[in-house]
Structure formats: C-alpha cells, structure tokens
C-alpha atoms as a PDB file:
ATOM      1  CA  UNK A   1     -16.130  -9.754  25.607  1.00  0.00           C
ATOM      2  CA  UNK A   2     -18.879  -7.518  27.272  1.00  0.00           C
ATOM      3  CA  UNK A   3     -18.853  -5.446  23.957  1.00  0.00           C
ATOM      4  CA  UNK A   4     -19.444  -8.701  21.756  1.00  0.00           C
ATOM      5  CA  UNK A   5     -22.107  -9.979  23.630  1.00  0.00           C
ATOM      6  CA  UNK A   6     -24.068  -6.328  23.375  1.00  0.00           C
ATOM      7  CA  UNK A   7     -23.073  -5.886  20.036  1.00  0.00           C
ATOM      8  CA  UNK A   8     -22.500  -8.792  18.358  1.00  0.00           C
ATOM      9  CA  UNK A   9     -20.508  -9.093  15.068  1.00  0.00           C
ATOM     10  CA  UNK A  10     -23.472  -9.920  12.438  1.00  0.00           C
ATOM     11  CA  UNK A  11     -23.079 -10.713   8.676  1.00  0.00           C
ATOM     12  CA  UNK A  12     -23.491  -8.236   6.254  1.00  0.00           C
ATOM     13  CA  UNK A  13     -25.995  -9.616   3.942  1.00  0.00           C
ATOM     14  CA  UNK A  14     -28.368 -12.062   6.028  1.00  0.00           C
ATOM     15  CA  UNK A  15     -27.408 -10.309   9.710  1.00  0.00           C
ATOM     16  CA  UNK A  16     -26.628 -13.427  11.127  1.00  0.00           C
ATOM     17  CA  UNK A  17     -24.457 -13.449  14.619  1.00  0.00           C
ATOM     18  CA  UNK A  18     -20.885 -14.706  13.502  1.00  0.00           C
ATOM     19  CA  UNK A  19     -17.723 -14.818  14.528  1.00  0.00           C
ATOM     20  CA  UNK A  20     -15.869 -11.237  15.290  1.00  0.00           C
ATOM     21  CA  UNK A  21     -13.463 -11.404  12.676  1.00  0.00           C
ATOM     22  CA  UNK A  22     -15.731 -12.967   9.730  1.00  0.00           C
ATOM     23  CA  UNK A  23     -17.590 -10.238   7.437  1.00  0.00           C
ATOM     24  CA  UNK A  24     -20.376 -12.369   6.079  1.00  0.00           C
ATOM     25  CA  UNK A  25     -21.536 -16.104   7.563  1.00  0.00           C
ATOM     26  CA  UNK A  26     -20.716 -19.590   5.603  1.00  0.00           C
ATOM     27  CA  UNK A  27     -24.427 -19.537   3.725  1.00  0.00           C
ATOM     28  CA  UNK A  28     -23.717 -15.717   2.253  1.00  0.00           C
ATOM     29  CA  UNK A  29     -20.550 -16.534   1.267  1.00  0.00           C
ATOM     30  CA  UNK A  30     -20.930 -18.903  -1.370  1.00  0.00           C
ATOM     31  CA  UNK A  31     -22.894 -15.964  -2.610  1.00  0.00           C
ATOM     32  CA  UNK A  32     -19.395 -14.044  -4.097  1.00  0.00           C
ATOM     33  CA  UNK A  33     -18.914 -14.366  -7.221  1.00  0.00           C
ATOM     34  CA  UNK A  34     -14.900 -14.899  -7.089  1.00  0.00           C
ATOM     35  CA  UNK A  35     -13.730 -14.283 -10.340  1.00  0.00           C
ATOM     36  CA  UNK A  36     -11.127 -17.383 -10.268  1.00  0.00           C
ATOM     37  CA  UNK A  37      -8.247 -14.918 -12.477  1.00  0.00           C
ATOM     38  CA  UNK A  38      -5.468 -17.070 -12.825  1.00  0.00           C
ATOM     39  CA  UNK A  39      -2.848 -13.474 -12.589  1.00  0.00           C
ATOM     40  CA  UNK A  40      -0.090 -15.071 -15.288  1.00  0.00           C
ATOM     41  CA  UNK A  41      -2.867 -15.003 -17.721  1.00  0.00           C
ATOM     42  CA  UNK A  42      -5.002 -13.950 -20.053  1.00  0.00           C
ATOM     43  CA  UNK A  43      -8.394 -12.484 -18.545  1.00  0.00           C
ATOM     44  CA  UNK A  44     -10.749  -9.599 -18.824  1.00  0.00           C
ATOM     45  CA  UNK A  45      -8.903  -6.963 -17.038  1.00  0.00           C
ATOM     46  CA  UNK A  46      -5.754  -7.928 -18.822  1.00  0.00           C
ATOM     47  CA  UNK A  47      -7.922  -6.927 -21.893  1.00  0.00           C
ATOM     48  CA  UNK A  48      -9.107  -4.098 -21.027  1.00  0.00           C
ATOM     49  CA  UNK A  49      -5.758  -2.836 -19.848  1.00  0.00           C
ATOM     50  CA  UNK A  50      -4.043  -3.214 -23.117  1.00  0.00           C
ATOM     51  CA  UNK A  51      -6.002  -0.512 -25.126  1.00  0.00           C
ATOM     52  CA  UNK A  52      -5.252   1.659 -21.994  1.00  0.00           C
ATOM     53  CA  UNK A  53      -1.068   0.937 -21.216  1.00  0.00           C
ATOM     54  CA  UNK A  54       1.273  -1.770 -21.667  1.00  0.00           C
ATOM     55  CA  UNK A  55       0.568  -4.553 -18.922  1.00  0.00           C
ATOM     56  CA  UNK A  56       1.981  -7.295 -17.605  1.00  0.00           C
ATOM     57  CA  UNK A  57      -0.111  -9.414 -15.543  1.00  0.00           C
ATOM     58  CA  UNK A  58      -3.676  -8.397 -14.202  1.00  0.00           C
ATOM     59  CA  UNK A  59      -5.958 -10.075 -11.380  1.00  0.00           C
ATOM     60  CA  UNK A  60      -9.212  -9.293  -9.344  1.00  0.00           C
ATOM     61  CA  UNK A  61     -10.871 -10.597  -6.573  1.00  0.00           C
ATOM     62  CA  UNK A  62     -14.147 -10.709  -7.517  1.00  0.00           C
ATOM     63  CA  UNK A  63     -17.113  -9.448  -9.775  1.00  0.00           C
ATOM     64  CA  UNK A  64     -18.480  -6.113  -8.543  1.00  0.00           C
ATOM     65  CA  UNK A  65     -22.229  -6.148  -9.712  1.00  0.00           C
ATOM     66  CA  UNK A  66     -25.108  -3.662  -8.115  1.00  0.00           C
ATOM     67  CA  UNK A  67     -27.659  -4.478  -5.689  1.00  0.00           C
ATOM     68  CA  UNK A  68     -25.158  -7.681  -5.218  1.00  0.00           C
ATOM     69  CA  UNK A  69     -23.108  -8.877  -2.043  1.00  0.00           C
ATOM     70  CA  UNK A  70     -19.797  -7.776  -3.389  1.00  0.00           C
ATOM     71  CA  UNK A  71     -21.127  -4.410  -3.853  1.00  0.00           C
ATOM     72  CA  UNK A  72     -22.094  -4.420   0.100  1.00  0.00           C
ATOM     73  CA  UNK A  73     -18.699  -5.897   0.985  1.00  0.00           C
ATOM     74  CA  UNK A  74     -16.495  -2.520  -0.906  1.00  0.00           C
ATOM     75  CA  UNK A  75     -19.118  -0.169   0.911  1.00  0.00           C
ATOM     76  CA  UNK A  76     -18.527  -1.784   3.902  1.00  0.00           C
ATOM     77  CA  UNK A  77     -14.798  -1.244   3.678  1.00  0.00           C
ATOM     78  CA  UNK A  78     -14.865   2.353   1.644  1.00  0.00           C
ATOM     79  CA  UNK A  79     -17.781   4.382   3.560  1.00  0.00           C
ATOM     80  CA  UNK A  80     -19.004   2.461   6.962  1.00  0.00           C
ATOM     81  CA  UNK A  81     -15.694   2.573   8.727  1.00  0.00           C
ATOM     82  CA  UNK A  82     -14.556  -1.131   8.333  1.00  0.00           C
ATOM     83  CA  UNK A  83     -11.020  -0.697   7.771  1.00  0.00           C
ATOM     84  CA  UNK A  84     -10.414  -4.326   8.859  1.00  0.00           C
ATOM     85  CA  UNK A  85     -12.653  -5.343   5.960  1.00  0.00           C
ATOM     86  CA  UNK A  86      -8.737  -5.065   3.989  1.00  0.00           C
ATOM     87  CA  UNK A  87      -7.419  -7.453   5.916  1.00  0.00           C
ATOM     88  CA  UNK A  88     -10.481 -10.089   5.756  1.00  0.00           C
ATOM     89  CA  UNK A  89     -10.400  -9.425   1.653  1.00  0.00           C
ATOM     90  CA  UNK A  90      -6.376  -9.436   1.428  1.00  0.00           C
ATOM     91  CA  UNK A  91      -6.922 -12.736   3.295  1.00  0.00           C
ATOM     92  CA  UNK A  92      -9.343 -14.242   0.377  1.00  0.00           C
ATOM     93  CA  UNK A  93      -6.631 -13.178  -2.112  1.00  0.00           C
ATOM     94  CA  UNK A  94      -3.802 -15.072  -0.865  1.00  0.00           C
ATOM     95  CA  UNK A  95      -6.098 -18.256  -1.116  1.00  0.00           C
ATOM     96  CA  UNK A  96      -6.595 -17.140  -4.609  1.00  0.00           C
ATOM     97  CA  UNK A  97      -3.390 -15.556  -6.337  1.00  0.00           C
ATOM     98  CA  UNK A  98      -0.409 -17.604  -7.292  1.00  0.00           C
ATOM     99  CA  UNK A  99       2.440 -15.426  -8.921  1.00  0.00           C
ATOM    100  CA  UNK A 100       4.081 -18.530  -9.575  1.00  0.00           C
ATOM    101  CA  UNK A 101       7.886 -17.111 -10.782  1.00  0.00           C
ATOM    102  CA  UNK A 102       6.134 -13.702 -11.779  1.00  0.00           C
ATOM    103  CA  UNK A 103       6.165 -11.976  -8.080  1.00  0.00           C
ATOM    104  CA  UNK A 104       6.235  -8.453  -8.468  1.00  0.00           C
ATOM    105  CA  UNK A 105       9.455  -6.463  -6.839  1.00  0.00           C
ATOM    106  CA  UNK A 106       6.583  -3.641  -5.777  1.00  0.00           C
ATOM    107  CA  UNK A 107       3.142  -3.154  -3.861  1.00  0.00           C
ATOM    108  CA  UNK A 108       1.658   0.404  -4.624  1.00  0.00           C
ATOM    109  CA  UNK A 109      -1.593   1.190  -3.713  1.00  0.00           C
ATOM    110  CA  UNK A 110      -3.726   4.333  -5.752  1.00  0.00           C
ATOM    111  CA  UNK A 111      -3.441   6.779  -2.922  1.00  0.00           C
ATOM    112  CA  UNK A 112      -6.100   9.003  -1.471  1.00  0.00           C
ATOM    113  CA  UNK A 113      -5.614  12.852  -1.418  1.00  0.00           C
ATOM    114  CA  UNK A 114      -4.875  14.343   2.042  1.00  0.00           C
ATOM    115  CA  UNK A 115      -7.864  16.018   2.549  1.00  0.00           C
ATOM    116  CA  UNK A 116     -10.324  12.746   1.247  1.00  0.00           C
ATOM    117  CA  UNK A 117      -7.648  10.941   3.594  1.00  0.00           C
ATOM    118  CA  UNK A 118      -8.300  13.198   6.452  1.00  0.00           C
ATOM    119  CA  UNK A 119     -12.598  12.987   6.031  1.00  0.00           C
ATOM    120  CA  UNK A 120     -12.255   9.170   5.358  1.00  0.00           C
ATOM    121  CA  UNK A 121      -9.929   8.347   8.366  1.00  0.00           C
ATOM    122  CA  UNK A 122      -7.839   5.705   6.336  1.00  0.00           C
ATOM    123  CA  UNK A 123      -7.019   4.373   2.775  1.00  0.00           C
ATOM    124  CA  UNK A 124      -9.156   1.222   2.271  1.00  0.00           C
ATOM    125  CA  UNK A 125      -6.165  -0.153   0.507  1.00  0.00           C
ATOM    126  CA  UNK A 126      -3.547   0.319   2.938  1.00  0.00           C
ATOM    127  CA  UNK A 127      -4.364  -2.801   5.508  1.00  0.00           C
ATOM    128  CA  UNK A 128      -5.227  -4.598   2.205  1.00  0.00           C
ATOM    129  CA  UNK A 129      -1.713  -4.288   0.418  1.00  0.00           C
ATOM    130  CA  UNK A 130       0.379  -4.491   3.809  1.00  0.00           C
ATOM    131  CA  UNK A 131      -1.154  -7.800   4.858  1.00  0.00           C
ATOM    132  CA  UNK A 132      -0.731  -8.753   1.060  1.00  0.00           C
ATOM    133  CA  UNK A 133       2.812  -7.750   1.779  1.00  0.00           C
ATOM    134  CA  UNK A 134       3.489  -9.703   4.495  1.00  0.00           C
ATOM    135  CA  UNK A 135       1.767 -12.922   2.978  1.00  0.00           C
ATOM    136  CA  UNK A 136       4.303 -12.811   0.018  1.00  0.00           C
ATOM    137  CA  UNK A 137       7.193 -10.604   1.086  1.00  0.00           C
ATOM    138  CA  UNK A 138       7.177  -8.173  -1.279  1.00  0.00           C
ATOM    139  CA  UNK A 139       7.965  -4.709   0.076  1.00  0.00           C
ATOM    140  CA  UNK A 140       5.359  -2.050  -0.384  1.00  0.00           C
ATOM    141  CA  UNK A 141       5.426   2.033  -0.613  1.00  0.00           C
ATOM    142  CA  UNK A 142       2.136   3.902   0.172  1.00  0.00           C
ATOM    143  CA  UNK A 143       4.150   7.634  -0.715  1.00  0.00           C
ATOM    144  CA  UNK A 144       5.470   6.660  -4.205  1.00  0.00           C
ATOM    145  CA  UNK A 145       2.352   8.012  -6.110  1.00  0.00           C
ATOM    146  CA  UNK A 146       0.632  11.445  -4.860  1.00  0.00           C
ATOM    147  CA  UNK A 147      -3.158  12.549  -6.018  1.00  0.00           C
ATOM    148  CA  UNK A 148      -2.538  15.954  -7.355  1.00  0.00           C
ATOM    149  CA  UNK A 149      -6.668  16.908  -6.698  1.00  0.00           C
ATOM    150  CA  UNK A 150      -9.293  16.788  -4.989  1.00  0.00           C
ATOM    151  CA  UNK A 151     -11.962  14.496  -5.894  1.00  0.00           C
ATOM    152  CA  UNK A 152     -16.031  15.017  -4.958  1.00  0.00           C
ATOM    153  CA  UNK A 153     -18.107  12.195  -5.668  1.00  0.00           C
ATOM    154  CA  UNK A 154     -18.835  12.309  -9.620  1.00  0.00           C
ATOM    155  CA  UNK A 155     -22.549  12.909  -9.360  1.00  0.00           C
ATOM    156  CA  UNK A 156     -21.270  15.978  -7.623  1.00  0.00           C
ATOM    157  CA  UNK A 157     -18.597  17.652  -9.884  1.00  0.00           C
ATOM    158  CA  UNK A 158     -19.849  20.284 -12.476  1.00  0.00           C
ATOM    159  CA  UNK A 159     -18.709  19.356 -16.107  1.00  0.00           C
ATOM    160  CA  UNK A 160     -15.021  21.485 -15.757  1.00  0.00           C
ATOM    161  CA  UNK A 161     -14.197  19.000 -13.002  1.00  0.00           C
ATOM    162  CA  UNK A 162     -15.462  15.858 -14.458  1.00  0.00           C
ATOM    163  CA  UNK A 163     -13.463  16.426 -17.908  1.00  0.00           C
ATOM    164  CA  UNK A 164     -10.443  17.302 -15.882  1.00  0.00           C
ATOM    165  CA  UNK A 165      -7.742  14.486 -16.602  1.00  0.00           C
ATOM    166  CA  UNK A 166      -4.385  16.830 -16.858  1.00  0.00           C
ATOM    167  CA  UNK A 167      -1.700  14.728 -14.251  1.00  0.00           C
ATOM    168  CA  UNK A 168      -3.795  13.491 -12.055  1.00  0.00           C
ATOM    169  CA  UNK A 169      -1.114  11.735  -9.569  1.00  0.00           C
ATOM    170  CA  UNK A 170       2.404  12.326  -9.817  1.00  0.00           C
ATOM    171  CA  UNK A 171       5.526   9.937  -9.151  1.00  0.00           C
ATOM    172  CA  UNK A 172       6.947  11.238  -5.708  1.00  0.00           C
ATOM    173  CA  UNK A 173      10.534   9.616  -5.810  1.00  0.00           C
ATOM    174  CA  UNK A 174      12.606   8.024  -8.702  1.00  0.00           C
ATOM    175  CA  UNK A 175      12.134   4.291  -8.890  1.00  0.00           C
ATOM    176  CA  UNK A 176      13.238   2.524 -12.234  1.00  0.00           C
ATOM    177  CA  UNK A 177      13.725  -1.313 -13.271  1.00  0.00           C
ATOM    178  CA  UNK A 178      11.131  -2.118 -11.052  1.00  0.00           C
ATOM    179  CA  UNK A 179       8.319  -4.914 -11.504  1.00  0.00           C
ATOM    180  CA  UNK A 180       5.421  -3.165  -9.833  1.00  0.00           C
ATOM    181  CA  UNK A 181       1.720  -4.296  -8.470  1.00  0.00           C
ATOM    182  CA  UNK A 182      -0.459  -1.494  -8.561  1.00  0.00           C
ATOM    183  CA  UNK A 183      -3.506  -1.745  -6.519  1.00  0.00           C
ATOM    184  CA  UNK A 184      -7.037  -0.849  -6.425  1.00  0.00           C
ATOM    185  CA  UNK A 185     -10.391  -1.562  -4.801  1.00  0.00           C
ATOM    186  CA  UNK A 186     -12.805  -1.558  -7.973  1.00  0.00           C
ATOM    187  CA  UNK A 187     -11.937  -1.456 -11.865  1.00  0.00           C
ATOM    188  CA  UNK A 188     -14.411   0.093 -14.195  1.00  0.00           C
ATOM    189  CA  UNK A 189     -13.118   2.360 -16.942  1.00  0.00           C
ATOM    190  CA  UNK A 190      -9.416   1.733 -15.992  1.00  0.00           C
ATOM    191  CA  UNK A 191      -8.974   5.523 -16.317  1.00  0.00           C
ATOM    192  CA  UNK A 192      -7.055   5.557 -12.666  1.00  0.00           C
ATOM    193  CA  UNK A 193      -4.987   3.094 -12.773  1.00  0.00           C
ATOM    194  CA  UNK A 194      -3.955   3.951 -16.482  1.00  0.00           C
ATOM    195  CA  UNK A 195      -2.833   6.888 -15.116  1.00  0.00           C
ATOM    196  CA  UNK A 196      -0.859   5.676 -12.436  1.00  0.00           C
ATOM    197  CA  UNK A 197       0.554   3.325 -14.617  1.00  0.00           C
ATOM    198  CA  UNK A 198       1.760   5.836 -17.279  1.00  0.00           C
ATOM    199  CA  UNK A 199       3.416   7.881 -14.666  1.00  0.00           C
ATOM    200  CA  UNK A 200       5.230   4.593 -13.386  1.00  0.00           C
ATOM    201  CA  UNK A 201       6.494   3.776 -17.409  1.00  0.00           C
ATOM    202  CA  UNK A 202       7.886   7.344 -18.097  1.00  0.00           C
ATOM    203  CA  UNK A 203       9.285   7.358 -14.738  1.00  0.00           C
ATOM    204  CA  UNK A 204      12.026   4.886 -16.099  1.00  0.00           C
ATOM    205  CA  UNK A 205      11.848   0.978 -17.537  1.00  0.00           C
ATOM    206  CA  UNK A 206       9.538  -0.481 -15.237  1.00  0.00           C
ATOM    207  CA  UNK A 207       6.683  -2.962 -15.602  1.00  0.00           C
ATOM    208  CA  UNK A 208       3.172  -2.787 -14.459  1.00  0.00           C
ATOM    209  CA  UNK A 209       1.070  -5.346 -13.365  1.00  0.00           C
ATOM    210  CA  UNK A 210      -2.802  -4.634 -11.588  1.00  0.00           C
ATOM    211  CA  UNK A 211      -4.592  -6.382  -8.909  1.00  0.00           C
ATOM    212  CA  UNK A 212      -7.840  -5.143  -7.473  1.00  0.00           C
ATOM    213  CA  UNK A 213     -10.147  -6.267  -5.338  1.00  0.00           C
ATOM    214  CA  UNK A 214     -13.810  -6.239  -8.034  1.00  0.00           C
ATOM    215  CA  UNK A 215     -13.927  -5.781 -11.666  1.00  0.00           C
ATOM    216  CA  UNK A 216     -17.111  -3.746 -12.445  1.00  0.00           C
ATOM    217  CA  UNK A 217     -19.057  -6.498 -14.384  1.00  0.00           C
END
C-alpha cells in the first residue's frame, strides 16, 4: 500500500493514476485498435499464412502500427520489465476468442534462446499462454520447440547473420496427431512462426493453428 501511494500505477499512454493491475485508463483504451478476428475464419493472417504453411485457424489481438498505443503496450511487456503485461493481454483475448468446437489439443509458445532468456529475465509469452491455458483448459508445453541461435536485434546483425535461416528451432520431443496453437507476440513476415510450424508438420500429422497478440499492419 505504502509502495502504491509513492509510486502509483499510471497509464501508459496519457500517465493517468489507475488502478494497479490496469495497463492503460478507460479514455486510452478505446484507443486499441482490436482487430475483432473471428479465429474459425477467414482473415488476414490466415492469408498470409497460406503462402507460408498449411494452416488451420489464425487469430490476433490487435493491429500493431508505429508511433501507436499498441506499439507502447508490446514494449511495455518485451523490453521495460512488465511481465504481468501477459496476463492483462491474455485477459483481453479470452473476451475476444471463441474456438467454438475448434479448441486446439496444444499451447506452444515461440521460445526464447537461453542466453536472450537469461538477459531478458522471462519469455513475454509464457504468463500470456499459461493464463490462456487456464481460461480454456488446454494444456501447454513451453520445452517442445528449442531456438537453435542466438538472435541480436536485426539492425545489429552483419548480412551472414541476417540471411541465416538453416533450422532455426528444432522439435525437442516427439508429439504427433496433435491440434496445436502456436503463439506469438507480433506477426510481420510470418518467417518465425513458419518455421515453427514446419518443424511441427514433419514432426508427424499434426495441425497448426496461430494466435498472436498484433499483426504488423
């Protein structure tokens, strides 16, 4: 209590005092620009997917644009230590998504490698899929899928490193028959997840399905 009153809890956008488990207040929030997916059919993502890997269903949160609010909410999570930010936008999803009779038999988040692990402190997607999880009892496995390298920030690799695609992530254990949810913050190219997801197909006859929290507008 002492704590809250000398730091309060302030929204991210306006800096507004609000309650200690709310990221923005009521006025910024009808600022996110929720992308209203419905995840049993046809939408952007799903699109995009489809040139990449065969793909079942497909669903995002909302629209990540720069210089906009849903841009400040993933930094908050990713790179200012807001690990609870997961839970607040895991929260927003289970308002949202409706698998209807399509609920995957799998959560699997795209993992971080150790040593990013180790500098970050925590995945941004682990609070986000286990409280997911929980919502919609679906088991989940955070060590199925390994990241094989090291990744520095892309403005920061030298051309060897930024053309280097050769198995990126690896299946750790054999899973087969499985309908699985793969799960990542933002979608832009697709490149990661279609690489998870090709690992997941040729590791037996499973299905792959994609939620994330932004689509890259």
């Amino acid at each position: 209590m002492i704590l809250d009153l000398l730091f309060p809890n302030r929204c991210i956008h306006c800096n507004r005092i609000i309650d200690s488990e709310l990221l923005v207040c009521n006025i910024c929030f009808s600022q996110i620009r929720f992308t209203h997916y419905h995840y049993s059919e046809n939408n952007p993502i799903k699109e995009k997917c489809s040139l990449l890997f065969p793909v079942e269903h497909t669903f995002s949160l909302f629209q990540f644009e720069k210089e906009s609010l849903t841009r400040k909410i993933i930094h908050e999570l990713k790179y200012r230590n807001r690990e609870k930010t997961g839970k607040i936008l895991a929260n927003w999803t289970t308002e949202r998504l409706d698998f209807k009779n399509e609920k995957p038999d799998l959560m699997v988040s795209v993992p971080l490698h150790p040593k990013k692990l180790k500098e970050r402190g925590y995945n941004q997607l682990h609070l986000f899929t286990e409280t997911l999880a929980a919502f919609y009892q679906i088991p989940f496995n955070h060590k199925l899928i390994k990241r094989n390298h090291y990744s520095k920030a892309q403005a920061l690799k030298d051309k060897k490193h930024r053309t280097e695609t050769e198995n990126p992530f690896s299946v750790t254990e054999s899973i087969s028959g499985k309908s699985i949810l793969l799960i990542d913050d933002v979608f832009t190219t697709g490149n990661t997840v279609s690489s998870i997801a090709w690992e997941l197909l040729n590791a037996g006859n499973n299905k792959i399905s994609i939620l994330v929290m932004a689509e890259d507008a």
